[in-house]
N, C-alpha and C. Protein backbone atom coordinates (compact mmCIF):
# COMPACT_ATOMS: atom_id res chain seq x y z
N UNK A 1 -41.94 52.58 37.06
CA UNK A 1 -40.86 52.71 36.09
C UNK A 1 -39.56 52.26 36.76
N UNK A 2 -38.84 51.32 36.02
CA UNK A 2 -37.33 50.84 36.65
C UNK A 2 -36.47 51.00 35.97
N UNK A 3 -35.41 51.76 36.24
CA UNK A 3 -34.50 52.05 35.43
C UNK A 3 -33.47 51.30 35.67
N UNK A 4 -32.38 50.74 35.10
CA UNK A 4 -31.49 50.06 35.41
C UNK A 4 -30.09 50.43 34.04
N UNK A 5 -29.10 50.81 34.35
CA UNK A 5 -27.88 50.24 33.71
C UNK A 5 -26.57 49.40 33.57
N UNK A 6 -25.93 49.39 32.50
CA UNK A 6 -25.08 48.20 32.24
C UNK A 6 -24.34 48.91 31.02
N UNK A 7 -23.02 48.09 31.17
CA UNK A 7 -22.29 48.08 29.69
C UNK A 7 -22.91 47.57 28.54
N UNK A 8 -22.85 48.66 27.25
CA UNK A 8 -23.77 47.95 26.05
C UNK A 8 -23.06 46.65 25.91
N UNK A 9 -24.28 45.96 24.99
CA UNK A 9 -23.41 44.87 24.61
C UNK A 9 -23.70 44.48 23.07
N UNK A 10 -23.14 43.82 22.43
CA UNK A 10 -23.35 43.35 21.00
C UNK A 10 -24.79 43.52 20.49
N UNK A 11 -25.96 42.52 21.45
CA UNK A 11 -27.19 42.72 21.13
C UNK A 11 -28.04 44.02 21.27
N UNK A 12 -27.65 45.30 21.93
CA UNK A 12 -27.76 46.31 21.85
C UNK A 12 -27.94 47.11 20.79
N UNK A 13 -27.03 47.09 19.63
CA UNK A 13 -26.46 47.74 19.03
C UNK A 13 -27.50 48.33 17.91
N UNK A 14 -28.60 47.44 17.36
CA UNK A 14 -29.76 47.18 16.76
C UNK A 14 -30.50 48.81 16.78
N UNK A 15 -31.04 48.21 18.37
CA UNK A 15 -31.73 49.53 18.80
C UNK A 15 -30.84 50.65 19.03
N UNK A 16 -29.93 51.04 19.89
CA UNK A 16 -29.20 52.15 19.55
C UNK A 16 -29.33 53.06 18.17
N UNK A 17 -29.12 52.44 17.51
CA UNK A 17 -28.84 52.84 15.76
C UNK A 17 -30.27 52.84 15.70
N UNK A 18 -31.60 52.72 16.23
CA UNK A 18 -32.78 53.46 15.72
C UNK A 18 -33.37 54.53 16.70
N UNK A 19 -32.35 54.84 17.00
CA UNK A 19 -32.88 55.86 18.35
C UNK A 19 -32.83 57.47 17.55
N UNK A 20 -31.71 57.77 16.62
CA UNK A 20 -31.98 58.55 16.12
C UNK A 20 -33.05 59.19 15.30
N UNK A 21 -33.97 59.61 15.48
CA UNK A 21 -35.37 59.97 14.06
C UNK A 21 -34.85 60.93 13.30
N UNK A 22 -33.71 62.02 13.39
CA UNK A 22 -33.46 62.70 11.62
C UNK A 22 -31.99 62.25 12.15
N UNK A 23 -31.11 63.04 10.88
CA UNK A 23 -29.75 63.78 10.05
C UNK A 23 -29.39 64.89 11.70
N UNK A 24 -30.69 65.43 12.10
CA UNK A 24 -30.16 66.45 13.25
C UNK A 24 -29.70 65.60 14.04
N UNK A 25 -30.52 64.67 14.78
CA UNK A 25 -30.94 64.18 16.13
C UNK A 25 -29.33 63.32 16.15
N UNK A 26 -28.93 62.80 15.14
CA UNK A 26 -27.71 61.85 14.76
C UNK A 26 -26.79 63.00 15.05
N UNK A 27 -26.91 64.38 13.76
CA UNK A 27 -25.72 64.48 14.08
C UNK A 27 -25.10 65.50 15.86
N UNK A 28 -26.22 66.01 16.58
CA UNK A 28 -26.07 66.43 18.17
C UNK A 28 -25.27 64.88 19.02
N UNK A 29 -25.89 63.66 18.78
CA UNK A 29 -25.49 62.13 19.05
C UNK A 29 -23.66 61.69 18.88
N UNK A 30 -23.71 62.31 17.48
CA UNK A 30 -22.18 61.59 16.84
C UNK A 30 -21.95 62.32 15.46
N UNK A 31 -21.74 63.58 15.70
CA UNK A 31 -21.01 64.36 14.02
C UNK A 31 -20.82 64.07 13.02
N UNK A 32 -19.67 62.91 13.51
CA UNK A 32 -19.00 62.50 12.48
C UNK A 32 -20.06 61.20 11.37
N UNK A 33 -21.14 60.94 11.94
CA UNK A 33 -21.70 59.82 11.36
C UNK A 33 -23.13 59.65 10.27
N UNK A 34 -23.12 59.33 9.02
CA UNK A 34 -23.87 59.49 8.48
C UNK A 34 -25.36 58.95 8.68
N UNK A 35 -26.57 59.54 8.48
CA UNK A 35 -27.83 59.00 8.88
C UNK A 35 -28.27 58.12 7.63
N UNK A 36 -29.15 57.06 7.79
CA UNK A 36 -29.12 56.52 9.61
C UNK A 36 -28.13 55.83 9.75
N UNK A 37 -27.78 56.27 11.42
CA UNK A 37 -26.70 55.31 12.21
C UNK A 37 -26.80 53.56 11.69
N UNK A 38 -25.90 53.37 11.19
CA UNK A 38 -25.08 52.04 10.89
C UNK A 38 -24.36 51.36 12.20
N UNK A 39 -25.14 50.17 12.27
CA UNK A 39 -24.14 49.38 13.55
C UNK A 39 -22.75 49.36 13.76
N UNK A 40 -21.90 49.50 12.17
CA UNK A 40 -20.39 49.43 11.84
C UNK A 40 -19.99 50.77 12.50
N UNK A 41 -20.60 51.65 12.07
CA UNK A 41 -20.78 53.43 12.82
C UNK A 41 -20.57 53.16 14.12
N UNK A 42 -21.64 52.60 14.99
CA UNK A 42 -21.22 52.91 16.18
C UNK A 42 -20.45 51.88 17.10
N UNK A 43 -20.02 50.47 16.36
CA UNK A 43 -19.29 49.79 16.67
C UNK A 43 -18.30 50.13 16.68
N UNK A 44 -17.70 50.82 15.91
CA UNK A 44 -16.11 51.85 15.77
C UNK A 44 -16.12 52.48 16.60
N UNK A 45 -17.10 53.50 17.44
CA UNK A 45 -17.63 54.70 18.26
C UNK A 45 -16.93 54.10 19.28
N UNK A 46 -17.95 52.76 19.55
CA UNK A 46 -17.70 51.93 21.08
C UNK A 46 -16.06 51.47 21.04
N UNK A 47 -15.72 50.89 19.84
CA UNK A 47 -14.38 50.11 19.86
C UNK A 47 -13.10 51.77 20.74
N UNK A 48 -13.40 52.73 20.08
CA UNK A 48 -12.41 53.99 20.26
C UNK A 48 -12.93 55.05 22.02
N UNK A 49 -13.76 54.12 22.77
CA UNK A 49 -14.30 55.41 23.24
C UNK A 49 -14.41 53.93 24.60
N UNK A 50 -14.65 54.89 25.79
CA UNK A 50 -14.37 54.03 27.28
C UNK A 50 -16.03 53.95 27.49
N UNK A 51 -16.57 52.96 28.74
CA UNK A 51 -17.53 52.45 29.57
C UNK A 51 -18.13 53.00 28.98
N UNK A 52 -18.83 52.57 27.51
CA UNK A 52 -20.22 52.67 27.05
C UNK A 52 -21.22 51.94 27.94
N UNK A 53 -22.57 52.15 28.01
CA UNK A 53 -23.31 52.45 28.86
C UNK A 53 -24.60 52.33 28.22
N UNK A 54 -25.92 51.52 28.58
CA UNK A 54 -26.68 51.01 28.06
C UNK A 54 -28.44 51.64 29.20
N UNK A 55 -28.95 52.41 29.36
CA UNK A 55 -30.00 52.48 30.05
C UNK A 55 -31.13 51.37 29.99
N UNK A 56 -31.71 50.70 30.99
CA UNK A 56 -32.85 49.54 30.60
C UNK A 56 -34.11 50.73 31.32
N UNK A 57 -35.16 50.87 30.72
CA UNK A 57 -36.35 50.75 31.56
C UNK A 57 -36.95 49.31 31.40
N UNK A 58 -37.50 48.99 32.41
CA UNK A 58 -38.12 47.79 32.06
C UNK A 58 -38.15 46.83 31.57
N UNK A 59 -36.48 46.52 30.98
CA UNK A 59 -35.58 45.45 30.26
C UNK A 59 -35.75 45.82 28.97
N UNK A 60 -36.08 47.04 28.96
CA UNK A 60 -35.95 47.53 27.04
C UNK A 60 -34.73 48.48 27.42
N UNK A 61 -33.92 48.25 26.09
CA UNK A 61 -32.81 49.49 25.74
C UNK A 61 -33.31 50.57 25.93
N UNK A 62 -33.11 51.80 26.30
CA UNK A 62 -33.75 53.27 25.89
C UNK A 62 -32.72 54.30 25.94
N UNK A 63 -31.52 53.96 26.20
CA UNK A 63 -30.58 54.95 26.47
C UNK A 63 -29.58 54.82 25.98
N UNK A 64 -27.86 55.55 26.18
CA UNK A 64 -27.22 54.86 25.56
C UNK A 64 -26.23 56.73 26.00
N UNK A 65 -24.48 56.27 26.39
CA UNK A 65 -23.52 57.00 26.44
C UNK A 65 -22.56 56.36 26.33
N UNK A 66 -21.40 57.41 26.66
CA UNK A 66 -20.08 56.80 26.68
C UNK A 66 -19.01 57.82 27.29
N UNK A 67 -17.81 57.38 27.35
CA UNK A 67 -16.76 58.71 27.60
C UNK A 67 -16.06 58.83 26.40
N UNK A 68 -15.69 59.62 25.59
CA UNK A 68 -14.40 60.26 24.58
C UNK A 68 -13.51 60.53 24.93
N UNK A 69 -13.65 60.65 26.61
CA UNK A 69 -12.05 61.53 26.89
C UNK A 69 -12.62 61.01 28.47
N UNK A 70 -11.48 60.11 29.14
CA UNK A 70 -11.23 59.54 30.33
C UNK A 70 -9.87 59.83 31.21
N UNK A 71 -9.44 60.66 31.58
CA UNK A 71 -8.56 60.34 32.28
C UNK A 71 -8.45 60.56 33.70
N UNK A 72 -7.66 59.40 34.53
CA UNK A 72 -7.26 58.97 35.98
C UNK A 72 -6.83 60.40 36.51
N UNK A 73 -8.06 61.01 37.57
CA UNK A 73 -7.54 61.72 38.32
C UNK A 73 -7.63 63.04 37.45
N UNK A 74 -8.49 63.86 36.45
CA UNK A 74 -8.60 64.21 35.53
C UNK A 74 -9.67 64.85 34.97
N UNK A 75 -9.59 64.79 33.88
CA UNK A 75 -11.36 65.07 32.93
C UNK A 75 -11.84 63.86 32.25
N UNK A 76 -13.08 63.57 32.47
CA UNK A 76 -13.46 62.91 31.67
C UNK A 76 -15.03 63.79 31.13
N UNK A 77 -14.81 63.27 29.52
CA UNK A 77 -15.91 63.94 29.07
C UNK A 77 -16.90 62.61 28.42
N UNK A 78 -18.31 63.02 28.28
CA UNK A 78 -19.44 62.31 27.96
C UNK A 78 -19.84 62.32 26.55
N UNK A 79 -20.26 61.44 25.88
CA UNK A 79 -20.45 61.97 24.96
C UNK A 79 -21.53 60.50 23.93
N UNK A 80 -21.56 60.22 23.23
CA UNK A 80 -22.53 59.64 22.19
C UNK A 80 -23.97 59.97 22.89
N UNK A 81 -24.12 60.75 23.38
CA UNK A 81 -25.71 60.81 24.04
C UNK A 81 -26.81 60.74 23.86
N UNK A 82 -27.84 59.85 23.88
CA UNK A 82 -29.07 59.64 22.86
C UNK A 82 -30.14 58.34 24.05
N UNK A 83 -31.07 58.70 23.69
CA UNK A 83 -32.55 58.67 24.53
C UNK A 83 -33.57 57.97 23.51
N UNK A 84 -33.83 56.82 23.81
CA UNK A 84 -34.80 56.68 22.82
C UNK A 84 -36.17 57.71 22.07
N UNK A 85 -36.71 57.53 21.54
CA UNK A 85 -37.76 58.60 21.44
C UNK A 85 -39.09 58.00 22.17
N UNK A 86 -39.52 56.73 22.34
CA UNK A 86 -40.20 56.05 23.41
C UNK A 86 -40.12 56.81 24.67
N UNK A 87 -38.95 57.20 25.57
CA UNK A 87 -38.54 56.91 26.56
C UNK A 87 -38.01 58.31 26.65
N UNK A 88 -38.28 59.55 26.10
CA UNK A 88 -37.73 61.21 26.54
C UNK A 88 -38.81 61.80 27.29
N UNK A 89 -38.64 62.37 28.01
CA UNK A 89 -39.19 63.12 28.85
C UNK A 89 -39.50 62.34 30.10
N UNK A 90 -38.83 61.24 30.43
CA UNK A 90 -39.16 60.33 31.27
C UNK A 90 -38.16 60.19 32.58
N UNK A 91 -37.01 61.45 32.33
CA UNK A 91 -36.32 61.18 33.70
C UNK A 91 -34.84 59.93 33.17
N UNK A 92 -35.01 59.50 31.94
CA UNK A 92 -33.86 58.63 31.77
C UNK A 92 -32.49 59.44 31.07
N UNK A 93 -32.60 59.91 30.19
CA UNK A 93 -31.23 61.25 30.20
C UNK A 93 -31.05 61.65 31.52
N UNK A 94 -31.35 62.39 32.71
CA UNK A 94 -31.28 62.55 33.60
C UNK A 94 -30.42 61.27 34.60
N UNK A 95 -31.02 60.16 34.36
CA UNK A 95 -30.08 58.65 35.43
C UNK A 95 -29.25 58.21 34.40
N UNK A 96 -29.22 58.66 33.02
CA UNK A 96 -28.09 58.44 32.35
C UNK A 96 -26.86 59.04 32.49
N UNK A 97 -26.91 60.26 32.90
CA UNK A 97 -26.07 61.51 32.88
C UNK A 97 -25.38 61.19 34.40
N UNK A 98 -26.19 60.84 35.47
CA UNK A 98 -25.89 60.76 36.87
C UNK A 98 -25.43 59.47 36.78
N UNK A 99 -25.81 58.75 36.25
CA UNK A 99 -24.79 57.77 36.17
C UNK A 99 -23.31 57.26 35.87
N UNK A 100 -23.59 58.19 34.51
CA UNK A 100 -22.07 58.33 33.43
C UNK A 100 -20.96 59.39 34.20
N UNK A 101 -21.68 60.39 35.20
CA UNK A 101 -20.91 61.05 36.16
C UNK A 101 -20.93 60.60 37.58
N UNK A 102 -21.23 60.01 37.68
CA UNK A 102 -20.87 58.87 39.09
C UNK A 102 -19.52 58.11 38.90
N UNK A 103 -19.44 57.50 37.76
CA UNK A 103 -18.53 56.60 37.05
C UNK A 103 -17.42 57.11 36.97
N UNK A 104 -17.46 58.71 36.49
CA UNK A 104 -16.55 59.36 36.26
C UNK A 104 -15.74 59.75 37.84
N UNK A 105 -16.34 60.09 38.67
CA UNK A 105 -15.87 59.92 39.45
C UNK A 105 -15.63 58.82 40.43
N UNK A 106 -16.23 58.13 40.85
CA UNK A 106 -15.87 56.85 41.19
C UNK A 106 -14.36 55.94 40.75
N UNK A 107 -14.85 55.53 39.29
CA UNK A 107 -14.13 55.02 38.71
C UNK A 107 -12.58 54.82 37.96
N UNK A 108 -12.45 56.51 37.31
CA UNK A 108 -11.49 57.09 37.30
C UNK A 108 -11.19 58.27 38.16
N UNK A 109 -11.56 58.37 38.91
CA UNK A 109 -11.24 59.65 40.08
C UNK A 109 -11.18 60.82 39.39
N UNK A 110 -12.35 61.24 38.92
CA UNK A 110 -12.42 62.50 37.81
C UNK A 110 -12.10 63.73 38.76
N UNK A 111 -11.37 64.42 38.57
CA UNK A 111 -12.00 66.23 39.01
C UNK A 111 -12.64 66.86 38.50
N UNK A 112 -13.31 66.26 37.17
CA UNK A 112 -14.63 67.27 36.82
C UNK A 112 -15.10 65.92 35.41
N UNK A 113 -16.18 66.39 35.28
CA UNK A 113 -16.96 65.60 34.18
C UNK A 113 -17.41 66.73 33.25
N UNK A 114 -17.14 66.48 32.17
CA UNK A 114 -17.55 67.95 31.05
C UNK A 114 -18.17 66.91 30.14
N UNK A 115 -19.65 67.94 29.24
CA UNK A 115 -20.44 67.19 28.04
C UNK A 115 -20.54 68.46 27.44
N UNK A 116 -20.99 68.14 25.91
CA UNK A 116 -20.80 69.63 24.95
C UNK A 116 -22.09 69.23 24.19
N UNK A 117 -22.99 70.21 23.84
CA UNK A 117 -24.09 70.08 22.88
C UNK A 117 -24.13 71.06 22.76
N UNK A 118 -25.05 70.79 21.39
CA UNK A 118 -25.21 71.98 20.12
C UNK A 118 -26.08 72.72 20.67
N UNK A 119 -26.61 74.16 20.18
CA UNK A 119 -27.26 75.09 20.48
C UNK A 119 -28.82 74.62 19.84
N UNK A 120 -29.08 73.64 19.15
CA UNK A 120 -30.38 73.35 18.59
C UNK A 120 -30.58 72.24 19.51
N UNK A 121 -30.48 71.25 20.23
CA UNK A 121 -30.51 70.34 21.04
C UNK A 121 -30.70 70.67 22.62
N UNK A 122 -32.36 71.44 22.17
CA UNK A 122 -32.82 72.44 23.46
C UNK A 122 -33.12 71.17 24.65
N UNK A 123 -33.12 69.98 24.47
CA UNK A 123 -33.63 68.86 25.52
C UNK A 123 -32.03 69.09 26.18
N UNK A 124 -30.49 68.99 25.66
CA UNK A 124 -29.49 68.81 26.24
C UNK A 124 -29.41 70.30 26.81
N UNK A 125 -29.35 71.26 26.42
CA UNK A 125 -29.00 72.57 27.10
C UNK A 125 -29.64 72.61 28.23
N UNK A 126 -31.04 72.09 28.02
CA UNK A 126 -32.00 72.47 29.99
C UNK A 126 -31.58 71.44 30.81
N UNK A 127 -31.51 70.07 30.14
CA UNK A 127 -30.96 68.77 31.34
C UNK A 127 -29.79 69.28 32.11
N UNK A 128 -28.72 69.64 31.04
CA UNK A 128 -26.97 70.13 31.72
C UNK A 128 -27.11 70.58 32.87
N UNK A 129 -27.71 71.99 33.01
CA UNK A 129 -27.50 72.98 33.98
C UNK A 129 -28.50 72.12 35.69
N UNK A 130 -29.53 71.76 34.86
CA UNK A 130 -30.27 71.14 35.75
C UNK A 130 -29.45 70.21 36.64
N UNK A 131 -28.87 69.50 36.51
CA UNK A 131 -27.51 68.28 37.00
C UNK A 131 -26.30 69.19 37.32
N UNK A 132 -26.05 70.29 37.47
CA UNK A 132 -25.12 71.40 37.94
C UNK A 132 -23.99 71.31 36.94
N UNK A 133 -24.11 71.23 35.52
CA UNK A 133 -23.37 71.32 34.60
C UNK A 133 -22.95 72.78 34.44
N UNK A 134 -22.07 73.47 34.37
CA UNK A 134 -21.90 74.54 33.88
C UNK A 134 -21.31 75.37 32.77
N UNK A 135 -21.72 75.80 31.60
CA UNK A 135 -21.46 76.40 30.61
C UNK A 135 -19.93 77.16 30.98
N UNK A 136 -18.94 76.32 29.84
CA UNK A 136 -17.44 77.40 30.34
C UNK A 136 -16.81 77.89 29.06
N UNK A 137 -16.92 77.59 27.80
CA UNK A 137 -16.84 77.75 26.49
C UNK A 137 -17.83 77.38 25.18
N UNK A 138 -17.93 78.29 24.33
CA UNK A 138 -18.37 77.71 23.40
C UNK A 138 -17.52 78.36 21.77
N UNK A 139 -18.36 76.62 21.11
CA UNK A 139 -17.75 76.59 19.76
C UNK A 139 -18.13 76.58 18.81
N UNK A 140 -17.19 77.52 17.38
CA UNK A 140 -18.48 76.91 16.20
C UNK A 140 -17.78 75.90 15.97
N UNK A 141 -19.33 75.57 15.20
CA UNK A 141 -18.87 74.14 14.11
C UNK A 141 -19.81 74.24 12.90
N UNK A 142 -19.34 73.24 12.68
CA UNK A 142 -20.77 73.20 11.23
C UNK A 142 -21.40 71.96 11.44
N UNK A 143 -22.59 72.45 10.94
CA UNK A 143 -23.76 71.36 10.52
C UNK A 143 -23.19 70.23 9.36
N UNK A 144 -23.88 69.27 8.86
CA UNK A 144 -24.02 68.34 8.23
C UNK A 144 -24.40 69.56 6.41
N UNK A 145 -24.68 70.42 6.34
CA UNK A 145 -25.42 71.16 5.98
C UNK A 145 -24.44 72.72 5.58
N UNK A 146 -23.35 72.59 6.30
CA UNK A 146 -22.25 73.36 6.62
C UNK A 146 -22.91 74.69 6.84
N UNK A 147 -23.67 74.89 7.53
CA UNK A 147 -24.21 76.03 8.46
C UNK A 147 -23.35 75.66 9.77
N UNK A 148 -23.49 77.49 10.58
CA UNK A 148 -22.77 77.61 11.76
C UNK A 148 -23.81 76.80 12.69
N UNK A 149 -23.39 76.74 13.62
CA UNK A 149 -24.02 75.83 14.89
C UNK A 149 -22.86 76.19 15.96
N UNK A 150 -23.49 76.49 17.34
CA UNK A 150 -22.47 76.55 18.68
C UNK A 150 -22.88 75.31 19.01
N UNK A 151 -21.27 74.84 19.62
CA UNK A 151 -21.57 74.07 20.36
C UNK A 151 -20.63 74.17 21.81
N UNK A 152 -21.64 73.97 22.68
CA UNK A 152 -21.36 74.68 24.31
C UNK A 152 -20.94 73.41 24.83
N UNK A 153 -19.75 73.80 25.35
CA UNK A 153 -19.11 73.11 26.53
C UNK A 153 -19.66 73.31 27.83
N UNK A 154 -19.39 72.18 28.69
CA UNK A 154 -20.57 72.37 30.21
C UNK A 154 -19.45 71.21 30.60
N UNK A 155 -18.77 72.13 32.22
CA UNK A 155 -17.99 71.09 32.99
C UNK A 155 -19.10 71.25 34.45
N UNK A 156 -18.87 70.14 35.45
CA UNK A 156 -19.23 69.79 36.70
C UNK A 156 -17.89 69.80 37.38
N UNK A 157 -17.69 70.23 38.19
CA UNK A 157 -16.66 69.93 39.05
C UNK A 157 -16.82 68.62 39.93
N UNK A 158 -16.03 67.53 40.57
CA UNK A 158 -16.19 66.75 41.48
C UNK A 158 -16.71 67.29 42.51
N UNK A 159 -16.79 68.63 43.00
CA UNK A 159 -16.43 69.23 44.58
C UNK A 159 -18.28 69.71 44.04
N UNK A 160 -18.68 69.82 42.76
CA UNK A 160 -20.15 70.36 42.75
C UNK A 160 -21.16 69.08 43.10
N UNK A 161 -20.38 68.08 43.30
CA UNK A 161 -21.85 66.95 43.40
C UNK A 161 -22.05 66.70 45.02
């Protein structure tokens, strides 16, 4: 298995937008966006949001992040997060996440990297902690459905990696 990443690019965009399989899986991914993900959807995502981020196994797409919130020397947070369904349980969320927080520090000289997922998105709650994410708030929100839903904040410190 070879994993490799890169900045998405135009021809990407296809698969991304079928990575979601329901209304849930989309909205833990991107809230604000109606199912199924529309290329225009996440072309806006990418246009408003820093170093989107493309996972290859094996020269197939399977992954896919970004930052929402970047700043120099700072926080940066993670966020459009999504795994093909091919390609879960395979260790690639995991070199996605270490990657997108490498970057963060590296790149913009983060002092901490924070990601937030919902309380039904049991694959993101066990990865977080696993990668020394740590739970520091949580929030409601609503569903698509306007049911309650938490959704947990998880920062890393620079000084934890």
């Amino acid at each position: 298995m070879s994993l490799t990443h890169r900045p998405v690019a135009e021809k990407d965009i296809q698969a991304i937008c079928g990575f979601p399989q329901s209304e849930d899986e989309l909205f833990f991914l991107f809230p604000k966006a109606e199912f199924p993900l529309a290329p225009s959807q996440l072309q806006e995502s990418i246009a408003q949001r820093s170093n989107s981020t493309v996972v290859e196994l094996d020269g197939e797409v399977v992954a896919f992040a970004n930052f929402y919130r970047w700043e120099t020397a700072g926080s940066c947070s993670i966020g459009n997060v999504i795994v093909s369904p091919l390609a879960r349980g395979r260790g690639v969320g995991q070199y996605l996440i270490e990657q997108m927080t490498n970057l963060a520090f590296s790149k913009h000289l983060a002092t901490e990297v924070t990601v937030s997922c919902f309380n039904q998105n049991v694959a993101g709650l066990l990865l977080y902690p696993k990668l020394g994410f740590q739970p520091y708030a949580v929030e409601e929100r609503k569903n698509k459905k306007g049911n309650r839903v938490a959704l947990i904040h998880m920062r890393l410190p620079r000084n934890a990696t």
